[in-house]
Protein backbone atom coordinates (compact mmCIF):
# COMPACT_ATOMS: atom_id res chain seq x y z
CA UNK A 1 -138.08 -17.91 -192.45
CA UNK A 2 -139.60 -14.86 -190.73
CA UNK A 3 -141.34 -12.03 -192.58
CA UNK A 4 -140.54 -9.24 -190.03
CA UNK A 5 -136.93 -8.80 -188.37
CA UNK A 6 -137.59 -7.06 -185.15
CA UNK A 7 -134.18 -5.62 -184.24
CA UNK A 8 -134.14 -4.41 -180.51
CA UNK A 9 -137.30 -6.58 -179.79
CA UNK A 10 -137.04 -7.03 -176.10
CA UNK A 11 -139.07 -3.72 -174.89
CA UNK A 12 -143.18 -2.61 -174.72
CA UNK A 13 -143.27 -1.93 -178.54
CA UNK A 14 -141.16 -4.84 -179.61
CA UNK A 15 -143.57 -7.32 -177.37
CA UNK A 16 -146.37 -5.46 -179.01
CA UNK A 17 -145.29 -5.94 -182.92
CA UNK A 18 -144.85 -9.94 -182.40
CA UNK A 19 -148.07 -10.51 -180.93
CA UNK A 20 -149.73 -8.38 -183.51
CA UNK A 21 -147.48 -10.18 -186.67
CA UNK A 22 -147.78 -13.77 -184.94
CA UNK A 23 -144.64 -15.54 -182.74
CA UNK A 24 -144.27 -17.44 -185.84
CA UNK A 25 -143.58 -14.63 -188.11
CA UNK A 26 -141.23 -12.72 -186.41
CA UNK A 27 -137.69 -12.78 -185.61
CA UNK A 28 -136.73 -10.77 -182.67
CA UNK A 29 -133.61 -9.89 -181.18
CA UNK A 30 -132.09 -8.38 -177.89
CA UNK A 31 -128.87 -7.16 -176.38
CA UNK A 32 -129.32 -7.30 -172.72
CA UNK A 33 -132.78 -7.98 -171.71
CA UNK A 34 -133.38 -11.73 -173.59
CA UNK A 35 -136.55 -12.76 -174.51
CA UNK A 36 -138.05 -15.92 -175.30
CA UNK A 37 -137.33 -17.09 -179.03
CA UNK A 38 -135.14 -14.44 -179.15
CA UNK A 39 -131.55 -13.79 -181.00
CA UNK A 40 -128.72 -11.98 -179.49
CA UNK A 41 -127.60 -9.12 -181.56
CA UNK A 42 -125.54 -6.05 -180.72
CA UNK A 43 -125.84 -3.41 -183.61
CA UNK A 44 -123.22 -1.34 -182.78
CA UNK A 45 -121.07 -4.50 -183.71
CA UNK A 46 -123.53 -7.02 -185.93
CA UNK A 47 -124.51 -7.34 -188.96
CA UNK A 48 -127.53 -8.08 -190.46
CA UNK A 49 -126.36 -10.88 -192.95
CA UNK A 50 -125.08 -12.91 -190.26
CA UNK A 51 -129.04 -13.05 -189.13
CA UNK A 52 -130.02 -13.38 -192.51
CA UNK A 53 -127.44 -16.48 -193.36
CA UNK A 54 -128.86 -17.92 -190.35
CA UNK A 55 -132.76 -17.47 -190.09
CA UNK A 56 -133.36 -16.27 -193.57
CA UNK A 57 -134.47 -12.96 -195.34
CA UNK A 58 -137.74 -10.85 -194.25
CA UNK A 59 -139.62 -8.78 -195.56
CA UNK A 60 -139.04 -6.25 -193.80
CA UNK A 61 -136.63 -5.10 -190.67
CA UNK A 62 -138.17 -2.80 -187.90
CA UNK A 63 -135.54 -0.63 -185.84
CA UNK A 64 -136.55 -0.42 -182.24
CA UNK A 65 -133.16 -0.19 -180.78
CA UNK A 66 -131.81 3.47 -180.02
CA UNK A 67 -130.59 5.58 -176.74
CA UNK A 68 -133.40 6.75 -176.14
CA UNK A 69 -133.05 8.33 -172.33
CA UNK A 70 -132.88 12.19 -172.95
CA UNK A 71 -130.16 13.42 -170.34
CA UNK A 72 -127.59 10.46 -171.63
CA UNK A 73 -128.26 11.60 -175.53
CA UNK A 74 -126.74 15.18 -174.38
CA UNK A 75 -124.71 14.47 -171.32
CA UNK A 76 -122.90 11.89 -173.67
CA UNK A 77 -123.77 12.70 -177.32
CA UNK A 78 -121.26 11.34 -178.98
CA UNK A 79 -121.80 7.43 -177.22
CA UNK A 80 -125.31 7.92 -178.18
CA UNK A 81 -125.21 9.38 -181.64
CA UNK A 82 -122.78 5.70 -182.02
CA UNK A 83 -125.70 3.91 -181.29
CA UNK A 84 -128.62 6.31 -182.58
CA UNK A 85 -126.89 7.48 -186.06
CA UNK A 86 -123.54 5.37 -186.72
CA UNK A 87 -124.67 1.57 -186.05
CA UNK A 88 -128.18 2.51 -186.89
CA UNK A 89 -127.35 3.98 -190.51
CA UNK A 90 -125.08 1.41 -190.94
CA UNK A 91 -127.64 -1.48 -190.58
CA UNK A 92 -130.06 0.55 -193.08
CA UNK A 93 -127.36 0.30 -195.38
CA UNK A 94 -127.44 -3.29 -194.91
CA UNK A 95 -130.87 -3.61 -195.17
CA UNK A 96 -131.33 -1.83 -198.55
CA UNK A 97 -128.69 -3.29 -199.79
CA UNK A 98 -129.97 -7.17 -199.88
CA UNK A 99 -133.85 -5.37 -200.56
CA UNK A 100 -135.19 -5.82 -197.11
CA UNK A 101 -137.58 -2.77 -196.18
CA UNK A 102 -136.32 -0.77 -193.54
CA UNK A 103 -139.08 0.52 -190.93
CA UNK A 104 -137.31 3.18 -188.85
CA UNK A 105 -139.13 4.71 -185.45
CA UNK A 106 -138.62 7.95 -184.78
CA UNK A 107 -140.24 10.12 -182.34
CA UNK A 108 -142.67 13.38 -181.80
CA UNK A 109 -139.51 15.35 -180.43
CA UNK A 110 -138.10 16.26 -183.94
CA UNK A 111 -140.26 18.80 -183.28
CA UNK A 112 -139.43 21.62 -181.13
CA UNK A 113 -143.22 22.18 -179.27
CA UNK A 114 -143.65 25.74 -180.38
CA UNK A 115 -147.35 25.06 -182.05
CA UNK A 116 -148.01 21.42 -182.24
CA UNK A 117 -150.20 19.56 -183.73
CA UNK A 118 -147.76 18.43 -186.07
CA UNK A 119 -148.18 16.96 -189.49
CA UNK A 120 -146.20 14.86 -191.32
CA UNK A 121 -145.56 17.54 -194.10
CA UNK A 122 -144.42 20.23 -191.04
CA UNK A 123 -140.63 21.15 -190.38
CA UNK A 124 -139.02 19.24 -188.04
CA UNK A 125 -136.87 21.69 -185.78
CA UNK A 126 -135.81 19.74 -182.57
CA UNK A 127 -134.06 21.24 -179.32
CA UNK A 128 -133.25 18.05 -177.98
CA UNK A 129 -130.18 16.21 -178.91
CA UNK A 130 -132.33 12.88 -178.89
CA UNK A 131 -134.79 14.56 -181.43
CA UNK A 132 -131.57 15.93 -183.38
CA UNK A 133 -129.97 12.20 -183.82
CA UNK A 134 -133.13 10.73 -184.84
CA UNK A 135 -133.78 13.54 -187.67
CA UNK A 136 -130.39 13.03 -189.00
CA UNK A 137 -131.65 9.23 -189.57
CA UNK A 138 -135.09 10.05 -190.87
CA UNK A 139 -132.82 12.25 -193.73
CA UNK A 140 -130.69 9.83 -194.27
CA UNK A 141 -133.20 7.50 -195.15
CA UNK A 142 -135.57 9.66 -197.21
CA UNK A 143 -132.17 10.45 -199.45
CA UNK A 144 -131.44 7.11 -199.64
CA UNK A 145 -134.17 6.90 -202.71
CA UNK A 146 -135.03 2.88 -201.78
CA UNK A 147 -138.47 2.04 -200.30
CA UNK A 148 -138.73 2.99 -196.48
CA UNK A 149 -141.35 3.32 -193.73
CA UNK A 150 -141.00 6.13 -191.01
CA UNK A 151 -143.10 6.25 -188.01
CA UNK A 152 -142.70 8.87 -185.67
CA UNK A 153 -144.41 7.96 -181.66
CA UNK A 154 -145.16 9.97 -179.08
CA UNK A 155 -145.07 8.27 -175.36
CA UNK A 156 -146.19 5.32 -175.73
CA UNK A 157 -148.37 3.60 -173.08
CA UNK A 158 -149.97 0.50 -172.01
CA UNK A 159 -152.88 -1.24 -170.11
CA UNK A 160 -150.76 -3.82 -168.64
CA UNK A 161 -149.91 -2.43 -165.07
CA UNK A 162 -147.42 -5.35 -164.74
CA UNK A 163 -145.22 -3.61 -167.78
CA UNK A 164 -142.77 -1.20 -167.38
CA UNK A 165 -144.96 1.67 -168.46
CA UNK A 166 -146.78 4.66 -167.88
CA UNK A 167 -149.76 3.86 -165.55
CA UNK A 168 -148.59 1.03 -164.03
CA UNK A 169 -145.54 3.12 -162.45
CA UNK A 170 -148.01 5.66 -161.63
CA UNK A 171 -150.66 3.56 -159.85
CA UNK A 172 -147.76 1.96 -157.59
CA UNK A 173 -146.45 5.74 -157.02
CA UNK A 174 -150.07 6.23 -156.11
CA UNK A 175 -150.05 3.22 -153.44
CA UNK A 176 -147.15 4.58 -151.80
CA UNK A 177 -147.10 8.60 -151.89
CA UNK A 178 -149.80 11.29 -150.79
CA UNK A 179 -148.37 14.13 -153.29
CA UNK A 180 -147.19 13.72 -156.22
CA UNK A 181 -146.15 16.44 -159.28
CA UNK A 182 -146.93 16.30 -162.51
CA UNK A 183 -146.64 18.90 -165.15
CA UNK A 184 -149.45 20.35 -167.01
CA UNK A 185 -147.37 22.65 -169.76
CA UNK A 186 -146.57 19.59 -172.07
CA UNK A 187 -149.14 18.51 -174.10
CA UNK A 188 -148.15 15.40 -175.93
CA UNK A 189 -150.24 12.25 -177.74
CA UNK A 190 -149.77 9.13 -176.19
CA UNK A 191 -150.94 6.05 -177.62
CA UNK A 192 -151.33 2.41 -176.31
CA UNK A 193 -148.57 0.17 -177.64
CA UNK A 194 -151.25 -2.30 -179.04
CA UNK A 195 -152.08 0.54 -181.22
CA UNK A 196 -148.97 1.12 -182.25
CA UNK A 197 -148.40 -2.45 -183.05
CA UNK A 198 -151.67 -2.53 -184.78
CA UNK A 199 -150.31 0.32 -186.61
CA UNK A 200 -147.03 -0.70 -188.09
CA UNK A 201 -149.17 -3.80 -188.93
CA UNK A 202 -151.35 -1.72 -191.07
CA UNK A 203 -148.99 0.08 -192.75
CA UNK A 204 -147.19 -2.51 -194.06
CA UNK A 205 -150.06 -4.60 -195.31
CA UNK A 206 -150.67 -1.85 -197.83
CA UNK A 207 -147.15 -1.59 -198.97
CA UNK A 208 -146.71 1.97 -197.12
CA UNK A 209 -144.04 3.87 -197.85
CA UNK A 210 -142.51 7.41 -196.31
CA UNK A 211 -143.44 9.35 -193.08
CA UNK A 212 -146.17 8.49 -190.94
CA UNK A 213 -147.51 9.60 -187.34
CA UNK A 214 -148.95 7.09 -185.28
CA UNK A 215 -150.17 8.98 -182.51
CA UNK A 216 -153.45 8.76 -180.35
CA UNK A 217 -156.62 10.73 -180.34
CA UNK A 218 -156.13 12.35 -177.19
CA UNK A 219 -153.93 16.13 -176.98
CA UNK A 220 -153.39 16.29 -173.15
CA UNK A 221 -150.52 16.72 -170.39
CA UNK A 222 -149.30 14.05 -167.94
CA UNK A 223 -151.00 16.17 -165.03
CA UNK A 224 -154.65 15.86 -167.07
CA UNK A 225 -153.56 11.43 -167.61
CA UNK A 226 -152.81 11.28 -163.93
CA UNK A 227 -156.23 12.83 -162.88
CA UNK A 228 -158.05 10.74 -165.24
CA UNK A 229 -155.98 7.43 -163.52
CA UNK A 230 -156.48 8.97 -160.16
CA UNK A 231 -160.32 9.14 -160.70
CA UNK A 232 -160.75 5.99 -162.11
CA UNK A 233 -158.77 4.66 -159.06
CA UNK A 234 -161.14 6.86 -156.47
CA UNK A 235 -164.03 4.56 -158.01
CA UNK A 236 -162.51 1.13 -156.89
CA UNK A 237 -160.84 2.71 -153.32
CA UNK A 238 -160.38 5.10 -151.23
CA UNK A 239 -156.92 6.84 -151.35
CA UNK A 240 -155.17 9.81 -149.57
CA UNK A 241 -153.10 10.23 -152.58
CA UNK A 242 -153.14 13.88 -154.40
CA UNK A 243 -152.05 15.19 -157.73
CA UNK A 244 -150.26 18.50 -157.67
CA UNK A 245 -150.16 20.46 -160.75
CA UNK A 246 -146.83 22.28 -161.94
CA UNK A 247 -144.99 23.60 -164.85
CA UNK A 248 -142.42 21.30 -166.60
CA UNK A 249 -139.84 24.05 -165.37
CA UNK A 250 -139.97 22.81 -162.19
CA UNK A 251 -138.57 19.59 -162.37
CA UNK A 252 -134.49 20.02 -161.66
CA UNK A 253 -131.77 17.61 -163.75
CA UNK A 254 -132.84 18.62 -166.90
CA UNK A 255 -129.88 19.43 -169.50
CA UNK A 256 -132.05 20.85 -172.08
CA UNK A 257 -135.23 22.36 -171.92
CA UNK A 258 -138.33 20.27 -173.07
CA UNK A 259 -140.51 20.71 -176.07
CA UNK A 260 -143.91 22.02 -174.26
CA UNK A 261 -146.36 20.71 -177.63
CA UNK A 262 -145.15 17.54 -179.50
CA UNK A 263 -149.09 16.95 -180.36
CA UNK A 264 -149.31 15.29 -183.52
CA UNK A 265 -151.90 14.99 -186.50
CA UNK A 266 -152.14 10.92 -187.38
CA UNK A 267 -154.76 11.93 -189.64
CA UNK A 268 -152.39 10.66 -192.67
CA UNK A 269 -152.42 6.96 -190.64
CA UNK A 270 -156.38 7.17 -189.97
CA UNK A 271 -157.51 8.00 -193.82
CA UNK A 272 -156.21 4.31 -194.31
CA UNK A 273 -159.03 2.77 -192.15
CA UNK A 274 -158.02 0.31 -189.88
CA UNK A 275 -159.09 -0.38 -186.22
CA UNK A 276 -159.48 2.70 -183.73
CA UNK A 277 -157.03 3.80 -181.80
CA UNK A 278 -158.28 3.44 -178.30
CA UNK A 279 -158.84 6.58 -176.37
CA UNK A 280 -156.41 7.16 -173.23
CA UNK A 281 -160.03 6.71 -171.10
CA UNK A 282 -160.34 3.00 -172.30
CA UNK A 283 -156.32 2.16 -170.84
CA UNK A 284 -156.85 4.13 -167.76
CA UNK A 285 -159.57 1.93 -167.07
CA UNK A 286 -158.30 -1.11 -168.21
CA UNK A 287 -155.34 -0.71 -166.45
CA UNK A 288 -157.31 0.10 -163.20
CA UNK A 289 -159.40 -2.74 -163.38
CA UNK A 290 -156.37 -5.37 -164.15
CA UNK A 291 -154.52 -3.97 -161.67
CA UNK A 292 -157.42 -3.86 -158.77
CA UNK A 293 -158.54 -7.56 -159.74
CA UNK A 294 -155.48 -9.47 -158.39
């Protein structure tokens, strides 16, 4: 029987939570990218008592799944609010109804960047229809009256260059280009996923309940990360690459304009103890050196 029901397990954070719970404790599933010991499960179609008949109740049931690429949540709102608010309130229903604690991740971009620095206790006023669909669930829940978690992110990151993530795209952009933009008008709070994992791990060990921001230590723009990556590179090698500041603006595509401060205040998260969140120094250089040893 597994205490924690990972539903949309088969990405960063999903890896993350299992190895931080224990393989053995954890019941993950996937819809298109399968993963080892894990359980198809489409939950725009599923339900949660058919896992439940089958692998038992948990304790609780965290919801990773969710469009979460910006330009499809407003070029096709209405596909992704099926996904983001219909299947996803749907399976909260589910959830509270046989008593199986919901934790719901949300994201910094409820916010709408004017001020940042955001705590938990701040209005949440997005301009992004992503930020907009994941509000309506974090209301939904809240009214809802039945124990809850809610963890809002901001981008998360990871050490592991071989990942899909962060620094590891960036260091291979770095082997291959000389120039390469990055914006240094967004300020945001990234956080390794091991953090995050270690986290969700604390929260529910002491029976948390509510909103809560799990965000890292560091306030800074992707054009300050990159410099801090490209330095720590410049240590091990030599490289002709160059990082070219520029405003967020500049980037064409984008259907709505981007929050410019989703900072937020964790301090909520930190008063319960726990292990330190690793500063974005520490996975720069971790990622350097695992990527520079092979």
């Amino acid at each position: 029987m597994p205490d924690v029901l990972i539903l949309g397990g088969s990405g960063l954070i999903g890896g993350a939570i299992t190895e931080e719970f224990g393989k053995d404790s954890v019941l993950a599933t996937y819809r298109t990218n399968p993963i080892e010991n894990g359980t198809y499960f489409d939950a725009t179609v599923g339900s949660c008592a058919s896992l439940i008949e089958r692998f038992g109740r948990p304790s609780i049931a965290v919801l990773l799944f969710a469009e979460a690429q910006i330009e499809f949540c407003y070029q096709n709102s209405s596909a992704a609010a099926e996904i983001n608010i219909t299947a996803t309130t749907r399976i909260l229903d589910e959830l509270l109804d046989i008593g199986v604690k919901p934790v719901f991740i949300s994201t910094d971009v409820v916010f709408d960047g004017e001020r940042g620095n955001y705590r938990e206790c701040d209005i949440a006023r997005p301009i992004l229809e992503y930020g907009r669909q994941k509000l309506v669930v974090e209301r939904y829940l809240e009214a809802s009256g039945s124990p809850h978690l809610i963890i809002r992110l901001p981008k998360v990151v990871s050490s592991d260059p071989s990942s899909d993530g962060f620094f590891g795209n960036w260091i291979h952009l770095i082997e291959s280009r000389d120039e390469i933009l990055c914006a240094e008008d967004q300020l945001f709070s990234p956080v390794d996923v091991r953090d995050v994992a270690a986290s969700i791990f604390l929260l529910v060990e002491n029976t948390c309940e509510g909103l809560y921001h799990a965000a890292g230590t560091d306030n800074c723009s992707r054009a300050d990360l990159f410099e801090q990556l490209l330095n720590a590179i410049r240590k091990r090698k030599k490289t002709t690459a160059q990082m070219k500041r520029c405003s967020i603006r500049s980037f064409e595509g984008f259907s709505e304009d981007r929050p410019l401060d989703t900072t937020l205040d964790s301090s909520k998260l930190r008063g319960l103890g726990g292990t330190p969140v690793r500063s974005m120094e520490e996975v720069i250089e971790e990622a350097v050196a695992t990527f520079y040893s092979k």
